[in-house]
PDB file of N, CA and C in Angstrom:
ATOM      1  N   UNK A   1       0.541-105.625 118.162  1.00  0.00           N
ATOM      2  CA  UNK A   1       1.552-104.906 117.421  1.00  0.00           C
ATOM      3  C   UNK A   1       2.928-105.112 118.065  1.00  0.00           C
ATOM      4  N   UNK A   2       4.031-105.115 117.476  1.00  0.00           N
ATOM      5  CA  UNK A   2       5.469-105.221 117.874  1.00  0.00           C
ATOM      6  C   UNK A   2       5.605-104.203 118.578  1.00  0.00           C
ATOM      7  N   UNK A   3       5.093-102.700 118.836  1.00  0.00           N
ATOM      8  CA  UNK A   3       5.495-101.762 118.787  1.00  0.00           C
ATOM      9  C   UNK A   3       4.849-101.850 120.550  1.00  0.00           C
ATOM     10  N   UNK A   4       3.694-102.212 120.826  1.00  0.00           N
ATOM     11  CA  UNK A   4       3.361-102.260 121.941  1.00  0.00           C
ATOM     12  C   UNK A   4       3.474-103.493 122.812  1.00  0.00           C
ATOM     13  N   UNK A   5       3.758-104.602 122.335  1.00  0.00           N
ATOM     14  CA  UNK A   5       4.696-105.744 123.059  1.00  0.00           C
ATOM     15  C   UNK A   5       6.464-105.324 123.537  1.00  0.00           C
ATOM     16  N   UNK A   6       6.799-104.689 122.433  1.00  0.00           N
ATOM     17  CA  UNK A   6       8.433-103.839 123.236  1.00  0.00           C
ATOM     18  C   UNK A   6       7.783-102.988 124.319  1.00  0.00           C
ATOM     19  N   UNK A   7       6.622-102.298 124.360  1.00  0.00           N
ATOM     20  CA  UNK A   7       6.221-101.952 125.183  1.00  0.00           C
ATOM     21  C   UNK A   7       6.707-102.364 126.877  1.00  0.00           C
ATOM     22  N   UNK A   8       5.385-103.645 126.403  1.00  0.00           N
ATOM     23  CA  UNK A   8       5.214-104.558 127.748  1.00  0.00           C
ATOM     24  C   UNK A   8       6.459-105.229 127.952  1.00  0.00           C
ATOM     25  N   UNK A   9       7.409-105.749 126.820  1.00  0.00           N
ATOM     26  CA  UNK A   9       8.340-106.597 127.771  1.00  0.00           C
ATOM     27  C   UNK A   9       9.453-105.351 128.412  1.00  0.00           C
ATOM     28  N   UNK A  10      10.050-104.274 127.682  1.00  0.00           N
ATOM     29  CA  UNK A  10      10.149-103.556 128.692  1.00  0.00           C
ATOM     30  C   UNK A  10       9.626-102.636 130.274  1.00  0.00           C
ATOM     31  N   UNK A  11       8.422-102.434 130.014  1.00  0.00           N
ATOM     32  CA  UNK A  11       7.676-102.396 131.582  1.00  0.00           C
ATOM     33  C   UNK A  11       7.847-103.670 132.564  1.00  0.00           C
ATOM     34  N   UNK A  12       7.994-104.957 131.499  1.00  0.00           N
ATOM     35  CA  UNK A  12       8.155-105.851 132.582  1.00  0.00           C
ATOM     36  C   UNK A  12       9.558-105.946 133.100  1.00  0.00           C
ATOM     37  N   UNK A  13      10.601-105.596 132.335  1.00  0.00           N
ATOM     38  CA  UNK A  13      11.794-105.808 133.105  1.00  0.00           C
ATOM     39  C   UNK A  13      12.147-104.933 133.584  1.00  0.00           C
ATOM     40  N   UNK A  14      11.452-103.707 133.816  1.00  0.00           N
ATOM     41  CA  UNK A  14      11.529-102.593 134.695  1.00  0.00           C
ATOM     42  C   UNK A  14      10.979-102.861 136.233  1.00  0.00           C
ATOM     43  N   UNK A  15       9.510-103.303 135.847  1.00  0.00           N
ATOM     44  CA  UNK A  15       9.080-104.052 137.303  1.00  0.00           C
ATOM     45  C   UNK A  15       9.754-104.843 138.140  1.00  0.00           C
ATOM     46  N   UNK A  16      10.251-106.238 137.119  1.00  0.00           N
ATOM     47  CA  UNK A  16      11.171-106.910 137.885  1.00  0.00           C
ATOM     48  C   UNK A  16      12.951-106.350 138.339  1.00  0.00           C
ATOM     49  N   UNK A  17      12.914-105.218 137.510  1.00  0.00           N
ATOM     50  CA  UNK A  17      14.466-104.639 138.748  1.00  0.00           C
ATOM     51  C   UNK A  17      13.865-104.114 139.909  1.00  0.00           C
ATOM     52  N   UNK A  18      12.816-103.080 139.745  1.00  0.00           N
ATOM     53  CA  UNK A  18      12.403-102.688 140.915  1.00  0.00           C
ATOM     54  C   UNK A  18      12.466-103.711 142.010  1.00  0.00           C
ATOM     55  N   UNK A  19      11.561-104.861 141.731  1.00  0.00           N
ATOM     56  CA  UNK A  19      11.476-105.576 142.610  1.00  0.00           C
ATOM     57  C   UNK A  19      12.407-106.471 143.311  1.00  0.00           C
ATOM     58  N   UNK A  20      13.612-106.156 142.478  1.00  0.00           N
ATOM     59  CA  UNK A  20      14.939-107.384 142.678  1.00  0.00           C
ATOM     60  C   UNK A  20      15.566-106.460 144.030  1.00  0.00           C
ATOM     61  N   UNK A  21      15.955-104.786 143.497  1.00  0.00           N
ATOM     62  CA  UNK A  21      16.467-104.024 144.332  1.00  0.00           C
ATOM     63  C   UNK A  21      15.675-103.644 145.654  1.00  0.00           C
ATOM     64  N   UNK A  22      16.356-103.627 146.735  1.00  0.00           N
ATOM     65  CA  UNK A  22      15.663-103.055 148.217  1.00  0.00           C
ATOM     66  C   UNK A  22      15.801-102.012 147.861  1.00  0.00           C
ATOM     67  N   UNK A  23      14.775-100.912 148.608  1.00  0.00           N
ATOM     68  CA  UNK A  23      14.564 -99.979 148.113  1.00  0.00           C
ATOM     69  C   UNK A  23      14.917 -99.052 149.579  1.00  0.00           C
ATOM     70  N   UNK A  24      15.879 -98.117 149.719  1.00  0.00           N
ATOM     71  CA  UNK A  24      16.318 -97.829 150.967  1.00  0.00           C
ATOM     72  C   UNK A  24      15.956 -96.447 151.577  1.00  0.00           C
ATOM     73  N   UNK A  25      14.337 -95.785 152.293  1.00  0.00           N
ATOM     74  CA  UNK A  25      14.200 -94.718 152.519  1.00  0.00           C
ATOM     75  C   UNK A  25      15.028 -93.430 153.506  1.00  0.00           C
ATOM     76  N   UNK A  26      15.180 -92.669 153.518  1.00  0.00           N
ATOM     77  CA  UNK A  26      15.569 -91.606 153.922  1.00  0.00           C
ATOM     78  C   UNK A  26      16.151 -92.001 155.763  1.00  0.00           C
ATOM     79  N   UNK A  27      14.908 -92.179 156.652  1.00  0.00           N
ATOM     80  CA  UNK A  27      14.861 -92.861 157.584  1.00  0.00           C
ATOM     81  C   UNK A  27      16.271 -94.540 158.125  1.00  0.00           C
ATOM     82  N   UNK A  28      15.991 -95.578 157.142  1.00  0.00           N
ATOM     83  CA  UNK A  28      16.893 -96.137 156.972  1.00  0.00           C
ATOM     84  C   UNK A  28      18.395 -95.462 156.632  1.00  0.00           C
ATOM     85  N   UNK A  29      18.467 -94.823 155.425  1.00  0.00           N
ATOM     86  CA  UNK A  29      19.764 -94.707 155.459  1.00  0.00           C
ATOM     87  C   UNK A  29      20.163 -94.109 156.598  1.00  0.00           C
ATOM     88  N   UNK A  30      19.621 -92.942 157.561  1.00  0.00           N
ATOM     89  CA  UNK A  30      20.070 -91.865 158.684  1.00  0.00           C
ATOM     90  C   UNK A  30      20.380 -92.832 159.811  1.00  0.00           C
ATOM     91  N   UNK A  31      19.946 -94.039 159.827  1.00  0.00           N
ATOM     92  CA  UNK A  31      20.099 -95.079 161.394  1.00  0.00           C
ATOM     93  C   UNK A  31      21.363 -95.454 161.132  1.00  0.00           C
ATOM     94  N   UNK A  32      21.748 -95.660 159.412  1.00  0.00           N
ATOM     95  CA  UNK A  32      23.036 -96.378 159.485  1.00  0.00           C
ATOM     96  C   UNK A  32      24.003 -95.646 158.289  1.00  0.00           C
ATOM     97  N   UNK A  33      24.214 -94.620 157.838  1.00  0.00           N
ATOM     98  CA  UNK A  33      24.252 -94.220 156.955  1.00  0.00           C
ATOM     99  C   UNK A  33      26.377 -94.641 156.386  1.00  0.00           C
ATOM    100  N   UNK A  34      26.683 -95.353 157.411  1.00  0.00           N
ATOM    101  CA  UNK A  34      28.264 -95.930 156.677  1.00  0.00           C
ATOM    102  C   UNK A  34      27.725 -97.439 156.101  1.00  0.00           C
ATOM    103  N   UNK A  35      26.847 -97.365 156.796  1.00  0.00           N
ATOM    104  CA  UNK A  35      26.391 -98.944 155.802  1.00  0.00           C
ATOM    105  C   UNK A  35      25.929 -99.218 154.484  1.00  0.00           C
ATOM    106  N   UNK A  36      25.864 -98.049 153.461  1.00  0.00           N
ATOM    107  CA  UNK A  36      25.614 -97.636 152.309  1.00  0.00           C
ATOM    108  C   UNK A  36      26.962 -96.638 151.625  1.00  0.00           C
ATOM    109  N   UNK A  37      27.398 -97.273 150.870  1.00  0.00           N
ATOM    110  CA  UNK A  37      27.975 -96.495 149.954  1.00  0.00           C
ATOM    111  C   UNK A  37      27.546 -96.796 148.228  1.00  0.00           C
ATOM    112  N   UNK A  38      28.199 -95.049 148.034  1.00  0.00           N
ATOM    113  CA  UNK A  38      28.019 -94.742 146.304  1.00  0.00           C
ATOM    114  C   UNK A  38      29.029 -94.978 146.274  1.00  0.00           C
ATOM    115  N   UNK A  39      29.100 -95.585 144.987  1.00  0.00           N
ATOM    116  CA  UNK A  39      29.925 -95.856 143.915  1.00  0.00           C
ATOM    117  C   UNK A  39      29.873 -96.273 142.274  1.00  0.00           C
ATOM    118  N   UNK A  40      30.889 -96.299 141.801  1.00  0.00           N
ATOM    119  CA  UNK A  40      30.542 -96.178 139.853  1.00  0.00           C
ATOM    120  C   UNK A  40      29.658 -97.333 139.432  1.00  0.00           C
ATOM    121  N   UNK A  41      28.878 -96.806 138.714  1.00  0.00           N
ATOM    122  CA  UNK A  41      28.178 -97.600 137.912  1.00  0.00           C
ATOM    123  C   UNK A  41      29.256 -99.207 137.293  1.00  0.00           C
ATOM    124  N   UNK A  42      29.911 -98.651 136.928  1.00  0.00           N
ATOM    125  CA  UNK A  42      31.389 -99.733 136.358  1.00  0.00           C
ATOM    126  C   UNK A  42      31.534-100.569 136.800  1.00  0.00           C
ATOM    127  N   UNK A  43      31.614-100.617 138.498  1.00  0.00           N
ATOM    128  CA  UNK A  43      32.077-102.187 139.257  1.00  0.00           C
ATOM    129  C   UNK A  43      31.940-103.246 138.637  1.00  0.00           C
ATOM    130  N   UNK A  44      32.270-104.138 138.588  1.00  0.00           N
ATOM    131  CA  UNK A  44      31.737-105.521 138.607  1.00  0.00           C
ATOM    132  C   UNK A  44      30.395-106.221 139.889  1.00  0.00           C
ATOM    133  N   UNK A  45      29.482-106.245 138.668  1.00  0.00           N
ATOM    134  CA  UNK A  45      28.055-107.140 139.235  1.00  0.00           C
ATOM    135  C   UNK A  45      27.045-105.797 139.259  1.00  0.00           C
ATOM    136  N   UNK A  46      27.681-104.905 138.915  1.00  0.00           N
ATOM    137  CA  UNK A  46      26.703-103.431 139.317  1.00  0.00           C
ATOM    138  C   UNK A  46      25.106-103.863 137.956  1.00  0.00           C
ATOM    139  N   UNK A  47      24.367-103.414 138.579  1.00  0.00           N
ATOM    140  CA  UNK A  47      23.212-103.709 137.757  1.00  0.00           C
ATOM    141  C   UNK A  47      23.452-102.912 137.228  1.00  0.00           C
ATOM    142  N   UNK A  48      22.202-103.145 135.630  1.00  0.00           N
ATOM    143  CA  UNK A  48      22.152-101.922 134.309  1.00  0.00           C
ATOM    144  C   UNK A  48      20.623-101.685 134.926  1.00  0.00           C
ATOM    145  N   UNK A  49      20.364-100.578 134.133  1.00  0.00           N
ATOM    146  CA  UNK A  49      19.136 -99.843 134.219  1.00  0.00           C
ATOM    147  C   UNK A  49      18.143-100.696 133.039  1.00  0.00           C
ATOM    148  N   UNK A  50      16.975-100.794 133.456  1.00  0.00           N
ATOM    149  CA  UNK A  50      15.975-101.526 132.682  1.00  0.00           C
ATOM    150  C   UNK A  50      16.032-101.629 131.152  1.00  0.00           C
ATOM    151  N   UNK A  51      16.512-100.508 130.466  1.00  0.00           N
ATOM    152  CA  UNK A  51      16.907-100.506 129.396  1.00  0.00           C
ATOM    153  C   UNK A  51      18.418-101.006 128.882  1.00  0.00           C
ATOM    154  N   UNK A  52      18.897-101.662 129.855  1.00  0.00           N
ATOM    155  CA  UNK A  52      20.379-102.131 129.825  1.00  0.00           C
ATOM    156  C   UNK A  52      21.470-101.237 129.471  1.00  0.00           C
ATOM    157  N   UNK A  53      21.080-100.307 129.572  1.00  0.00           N
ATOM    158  CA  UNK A  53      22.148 -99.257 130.125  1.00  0.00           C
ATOM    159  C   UNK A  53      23.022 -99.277 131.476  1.00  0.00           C
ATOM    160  N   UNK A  54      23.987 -98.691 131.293  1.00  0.00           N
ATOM    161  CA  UNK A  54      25.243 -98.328 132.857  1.00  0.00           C
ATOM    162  C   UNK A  54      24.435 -97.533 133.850  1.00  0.00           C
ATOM    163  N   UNK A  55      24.196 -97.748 135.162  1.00  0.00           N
ATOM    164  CA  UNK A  55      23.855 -96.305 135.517  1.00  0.00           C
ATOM    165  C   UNK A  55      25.409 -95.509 136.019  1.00  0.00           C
ATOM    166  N   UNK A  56      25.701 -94.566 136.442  1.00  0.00           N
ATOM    167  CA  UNK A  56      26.500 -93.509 136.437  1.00  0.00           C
ATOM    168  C   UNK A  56      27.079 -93.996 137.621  1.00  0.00           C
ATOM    169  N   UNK A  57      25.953 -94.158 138.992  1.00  0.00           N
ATOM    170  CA  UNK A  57      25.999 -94.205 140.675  1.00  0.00           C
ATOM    171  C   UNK A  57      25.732 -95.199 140.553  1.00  0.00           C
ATOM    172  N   UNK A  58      25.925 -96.176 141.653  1.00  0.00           N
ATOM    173  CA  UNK A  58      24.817 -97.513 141.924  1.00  0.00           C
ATOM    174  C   UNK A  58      25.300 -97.248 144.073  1.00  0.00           C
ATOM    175  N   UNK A  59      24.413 -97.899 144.716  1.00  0.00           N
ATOM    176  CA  UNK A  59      24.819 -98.018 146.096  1.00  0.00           C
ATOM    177  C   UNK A  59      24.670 -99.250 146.352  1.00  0.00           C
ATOM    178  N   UNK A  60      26.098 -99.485 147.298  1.00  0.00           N
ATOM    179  CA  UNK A  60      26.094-101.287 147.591  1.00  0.00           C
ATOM    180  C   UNK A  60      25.901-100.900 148.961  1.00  0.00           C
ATOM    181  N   UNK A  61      25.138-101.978 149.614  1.00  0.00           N
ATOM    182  CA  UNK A  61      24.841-102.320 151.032  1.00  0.00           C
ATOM    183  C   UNK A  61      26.214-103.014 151.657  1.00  0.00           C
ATOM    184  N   UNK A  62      27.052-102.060 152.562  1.00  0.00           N
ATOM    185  CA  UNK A  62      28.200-103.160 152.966  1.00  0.00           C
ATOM    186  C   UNK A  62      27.991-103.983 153.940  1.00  0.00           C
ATOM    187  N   UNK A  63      26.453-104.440 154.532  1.00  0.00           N
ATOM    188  CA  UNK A  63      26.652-105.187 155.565  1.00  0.00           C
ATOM    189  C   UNK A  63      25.957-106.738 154.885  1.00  0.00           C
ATOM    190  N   UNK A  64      25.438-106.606 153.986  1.00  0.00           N
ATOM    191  CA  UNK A  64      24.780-107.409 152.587  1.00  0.00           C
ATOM    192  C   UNK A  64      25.190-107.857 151.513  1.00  0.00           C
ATOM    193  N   UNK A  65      26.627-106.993 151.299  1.00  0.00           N
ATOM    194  CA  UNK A  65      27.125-106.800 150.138  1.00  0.00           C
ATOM    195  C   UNK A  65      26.170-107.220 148.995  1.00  0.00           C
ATOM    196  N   UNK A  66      25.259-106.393 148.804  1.00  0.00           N
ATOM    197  CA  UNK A  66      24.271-106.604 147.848  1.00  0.00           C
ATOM    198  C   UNK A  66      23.805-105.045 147.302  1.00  0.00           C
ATOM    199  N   UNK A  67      23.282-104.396 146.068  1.00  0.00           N
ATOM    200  CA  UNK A  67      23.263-103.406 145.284  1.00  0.00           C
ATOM    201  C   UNK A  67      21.793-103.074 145.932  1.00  0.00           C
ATOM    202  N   UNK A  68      21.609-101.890 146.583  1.00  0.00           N
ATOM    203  CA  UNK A  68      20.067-101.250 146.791  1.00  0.00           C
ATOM    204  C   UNK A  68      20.129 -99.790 146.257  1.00  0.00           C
ATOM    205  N   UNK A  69      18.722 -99.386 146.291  1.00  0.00           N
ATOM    206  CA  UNK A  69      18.027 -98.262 145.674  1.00  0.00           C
ATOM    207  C   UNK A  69      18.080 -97.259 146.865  1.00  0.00           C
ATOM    208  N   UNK A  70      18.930 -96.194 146.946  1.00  0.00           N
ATOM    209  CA  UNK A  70      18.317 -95.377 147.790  1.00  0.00           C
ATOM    210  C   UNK A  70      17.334 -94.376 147.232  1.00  0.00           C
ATOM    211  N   UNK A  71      16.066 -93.881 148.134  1.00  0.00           N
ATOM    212  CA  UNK A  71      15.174 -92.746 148.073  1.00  0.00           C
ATOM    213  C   UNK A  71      16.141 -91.836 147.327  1.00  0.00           C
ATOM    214  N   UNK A  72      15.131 -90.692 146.840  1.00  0.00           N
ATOM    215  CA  UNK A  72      16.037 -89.391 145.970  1.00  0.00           C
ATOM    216  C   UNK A  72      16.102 -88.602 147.505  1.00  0.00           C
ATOM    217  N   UNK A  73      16.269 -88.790 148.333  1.00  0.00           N
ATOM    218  CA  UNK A  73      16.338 -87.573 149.132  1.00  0.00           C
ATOM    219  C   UNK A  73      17.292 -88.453 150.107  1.00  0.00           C
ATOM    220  N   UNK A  74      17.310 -89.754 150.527  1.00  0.00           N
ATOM    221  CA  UNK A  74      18.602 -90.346 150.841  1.00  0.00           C
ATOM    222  C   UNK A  74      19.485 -90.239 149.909  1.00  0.00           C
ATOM    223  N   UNK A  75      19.607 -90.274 148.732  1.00  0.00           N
ATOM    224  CA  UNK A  75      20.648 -90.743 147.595  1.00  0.00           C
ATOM    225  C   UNK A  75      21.406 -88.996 147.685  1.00  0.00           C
ATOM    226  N   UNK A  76      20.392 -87.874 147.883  1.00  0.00           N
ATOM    227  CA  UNK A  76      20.937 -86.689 148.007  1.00  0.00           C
ATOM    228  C   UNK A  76      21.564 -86.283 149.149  1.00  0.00           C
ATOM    229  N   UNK A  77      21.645 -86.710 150.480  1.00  0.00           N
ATOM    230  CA  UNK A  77      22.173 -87.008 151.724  1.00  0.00           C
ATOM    231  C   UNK A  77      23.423 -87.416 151.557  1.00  0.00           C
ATOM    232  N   UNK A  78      23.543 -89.063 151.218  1.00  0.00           N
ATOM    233  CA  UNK A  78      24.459 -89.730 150.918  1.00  0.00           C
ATOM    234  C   UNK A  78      25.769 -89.013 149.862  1.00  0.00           C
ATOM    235  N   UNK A  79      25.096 -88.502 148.839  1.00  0.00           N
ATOM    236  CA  UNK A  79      26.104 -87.763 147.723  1.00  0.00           C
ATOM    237  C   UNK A  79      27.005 -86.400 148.384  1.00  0.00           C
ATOM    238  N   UNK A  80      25.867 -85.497 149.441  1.00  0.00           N
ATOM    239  CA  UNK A  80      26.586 -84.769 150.081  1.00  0.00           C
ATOM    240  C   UNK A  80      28.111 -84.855 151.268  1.00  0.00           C
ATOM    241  N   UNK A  81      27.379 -85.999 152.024  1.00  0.00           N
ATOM    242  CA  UNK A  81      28.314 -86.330 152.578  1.00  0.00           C
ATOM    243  C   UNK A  81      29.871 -87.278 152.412  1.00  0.00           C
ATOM    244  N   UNK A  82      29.401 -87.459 150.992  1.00  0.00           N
ATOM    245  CA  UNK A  82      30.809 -87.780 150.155  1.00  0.00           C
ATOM    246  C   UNK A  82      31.490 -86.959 150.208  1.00  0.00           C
ATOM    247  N   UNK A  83      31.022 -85.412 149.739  1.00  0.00           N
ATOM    248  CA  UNK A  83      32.164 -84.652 149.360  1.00  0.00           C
ATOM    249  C   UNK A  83      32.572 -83.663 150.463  1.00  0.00           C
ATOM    250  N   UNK A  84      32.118 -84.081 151.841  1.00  0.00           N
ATOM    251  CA  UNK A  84      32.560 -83.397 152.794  1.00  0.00           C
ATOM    252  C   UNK A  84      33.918 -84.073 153.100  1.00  0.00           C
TER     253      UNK A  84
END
């Protein structure tokens, strides 16, 4: 059916962002935590979300200059200490 092939090719290009992005736990970000910044979804090169949507946040690695995933409990760390 069409209906369950949109399915699969979206699960698959969900898998493959996962897998494109490093995925950065709690632990990591605390060893280095200026080496990660948030910033707008907007930039230029910022990935879309599997459904090719903007996301809002994205975090670039500045020692990589490359786009990673932080944990929800790093990403909540990180957001706090923005607005200090």
């Amino acid at each position: 059916m069409v209906w369950q092939t949109a399915i699969r090719i979206d699960y698959t290009i969900f898998v493959l962002f996962l897998i494109k992005m490093e995925h950065i736990d709690k632990n990591t970000y605390l060893s280095d935590p200026k080496r990660y910044e948030i910033v707008s979804g907007e930039v230029n090169g910022a990935p879309l979300c599997p459904y090719g949507n903007k996301y809002r946040w994205v975090v670039i690695d500045n020692k990589t200059k490359e786009f990673v995933r932080l944990s929800h409990t790093a990403f909540k760390i990180a957001k706090n200490k923005s607005y200090e």
